[in-house]
Protein backbone atom coordinates (compact mmCIF):
# COMPACT_ATOMS: atom_id res chain seq x y z
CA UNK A 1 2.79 1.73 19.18
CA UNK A 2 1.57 0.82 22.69
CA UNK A 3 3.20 -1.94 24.71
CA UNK A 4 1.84 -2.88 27.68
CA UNK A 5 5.06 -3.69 29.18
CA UNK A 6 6.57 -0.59 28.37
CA UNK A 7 7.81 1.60 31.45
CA UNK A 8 5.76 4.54 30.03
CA UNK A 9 2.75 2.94 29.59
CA UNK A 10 2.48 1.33 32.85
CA UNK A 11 2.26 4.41 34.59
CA UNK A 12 -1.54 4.55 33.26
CA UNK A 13 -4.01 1.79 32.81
CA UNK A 14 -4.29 0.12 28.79
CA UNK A 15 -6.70 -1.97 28.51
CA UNK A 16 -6.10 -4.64 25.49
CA UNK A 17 -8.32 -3.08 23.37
CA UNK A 18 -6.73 -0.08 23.22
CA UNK A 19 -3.40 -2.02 22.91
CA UNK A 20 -5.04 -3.74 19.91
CA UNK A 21 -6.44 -0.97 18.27
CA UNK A 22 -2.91 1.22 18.16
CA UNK A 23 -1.29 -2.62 16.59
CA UNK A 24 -4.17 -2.19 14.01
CA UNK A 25 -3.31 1.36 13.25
CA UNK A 26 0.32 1.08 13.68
CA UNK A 27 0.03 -1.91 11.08
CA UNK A 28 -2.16 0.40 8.95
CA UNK A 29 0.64 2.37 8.57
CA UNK A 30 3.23 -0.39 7.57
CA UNK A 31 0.47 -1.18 4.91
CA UNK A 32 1.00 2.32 3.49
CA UNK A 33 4.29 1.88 3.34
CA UNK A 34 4.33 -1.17 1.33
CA UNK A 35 2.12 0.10 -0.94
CA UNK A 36 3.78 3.24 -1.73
CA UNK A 37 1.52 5.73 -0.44
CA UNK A 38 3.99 6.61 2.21
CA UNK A 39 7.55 6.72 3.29
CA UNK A 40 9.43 4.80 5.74
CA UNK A 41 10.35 8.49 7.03
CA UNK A 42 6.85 9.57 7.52
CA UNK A 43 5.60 6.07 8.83
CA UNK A 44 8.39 6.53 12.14
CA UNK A 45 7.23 10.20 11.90
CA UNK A 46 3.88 9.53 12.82
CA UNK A 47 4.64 6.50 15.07
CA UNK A 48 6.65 8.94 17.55
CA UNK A 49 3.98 11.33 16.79
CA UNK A 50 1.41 8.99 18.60
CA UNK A 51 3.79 8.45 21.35
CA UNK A 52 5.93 5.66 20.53
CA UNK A 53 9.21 5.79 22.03
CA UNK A 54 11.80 6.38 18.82
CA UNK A 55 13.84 3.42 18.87
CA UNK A 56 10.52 1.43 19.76
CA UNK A 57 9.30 2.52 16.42
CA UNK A 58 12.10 2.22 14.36
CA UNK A 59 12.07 -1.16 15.57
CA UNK A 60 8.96 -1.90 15.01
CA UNK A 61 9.00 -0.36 11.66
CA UNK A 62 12.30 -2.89 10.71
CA UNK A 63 10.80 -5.84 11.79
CA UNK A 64 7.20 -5.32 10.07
CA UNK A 65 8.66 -4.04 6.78
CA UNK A 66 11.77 -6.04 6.26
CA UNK A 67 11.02 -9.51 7.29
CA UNK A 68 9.49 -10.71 4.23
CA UNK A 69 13.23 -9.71 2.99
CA UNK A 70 15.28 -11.62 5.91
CA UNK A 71 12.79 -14.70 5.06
CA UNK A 72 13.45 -14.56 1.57
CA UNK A 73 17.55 -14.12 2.27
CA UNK A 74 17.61 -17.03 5.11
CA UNK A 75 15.26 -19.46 2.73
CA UNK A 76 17.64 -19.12 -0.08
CA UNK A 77 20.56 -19.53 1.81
CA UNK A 78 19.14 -22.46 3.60
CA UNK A 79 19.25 -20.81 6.75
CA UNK A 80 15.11 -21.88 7.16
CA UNK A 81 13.31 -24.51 5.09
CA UNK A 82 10.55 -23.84 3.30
C-alpha cells in the first residue's frame, strides 16, 4: 500500500495514479480474503512484499476486513444508528 504522505514514499515522486492503482490492488487482495481464496496471513505477506511498511499493512488489513464487524457490533449496541 502506497501513501503519499508516507516518509518513504516521499523520497520519490507518486503520482496519483500510481497511488490509485496499488489501493485497487491492495483492495484486490482484501477481496480475496473475504472470499476465501486467501488468508489474512498471506494478504499482509504480500502487502509487505510490495513494500508496505508492516504495521501500515496490518493496519490497513484491520480496518478493510473488520469494519463491516465493528459496524455491525456498534449498530447493535446503539453505538451508530442505522
Amino acid at each position: 500500500m502506497i501513501m503519499k504522505n508516507d516518509p518513504y514514499f516521499l523520497e520519490r515522486s507518486i503520482t496519483d495514479e500510481e497511488v490509485a492503482a496499488n489501493l485497487e490492488a491492495d483492495l484486490a487482495l482484501v477481496g480475496q480474503v473475504e472470499a476465501g481464496t486467501l488468508t489474512r496471513e498471506a494478504a499482509l505477506e504480500e502487502l509487505i512484499r510490495r513494500g508496505s511498511h508492516p504495521q501500515l499493512a496490518r493496519r490497513f488489513l484491520r480496518h478493510t476486513l473488520d469494519q463491516d464487524k465493528l459496524d455491525a457490533e456498534r449498530a447493535r449496541t446503539g453505538m451508530i444508528a442505522d
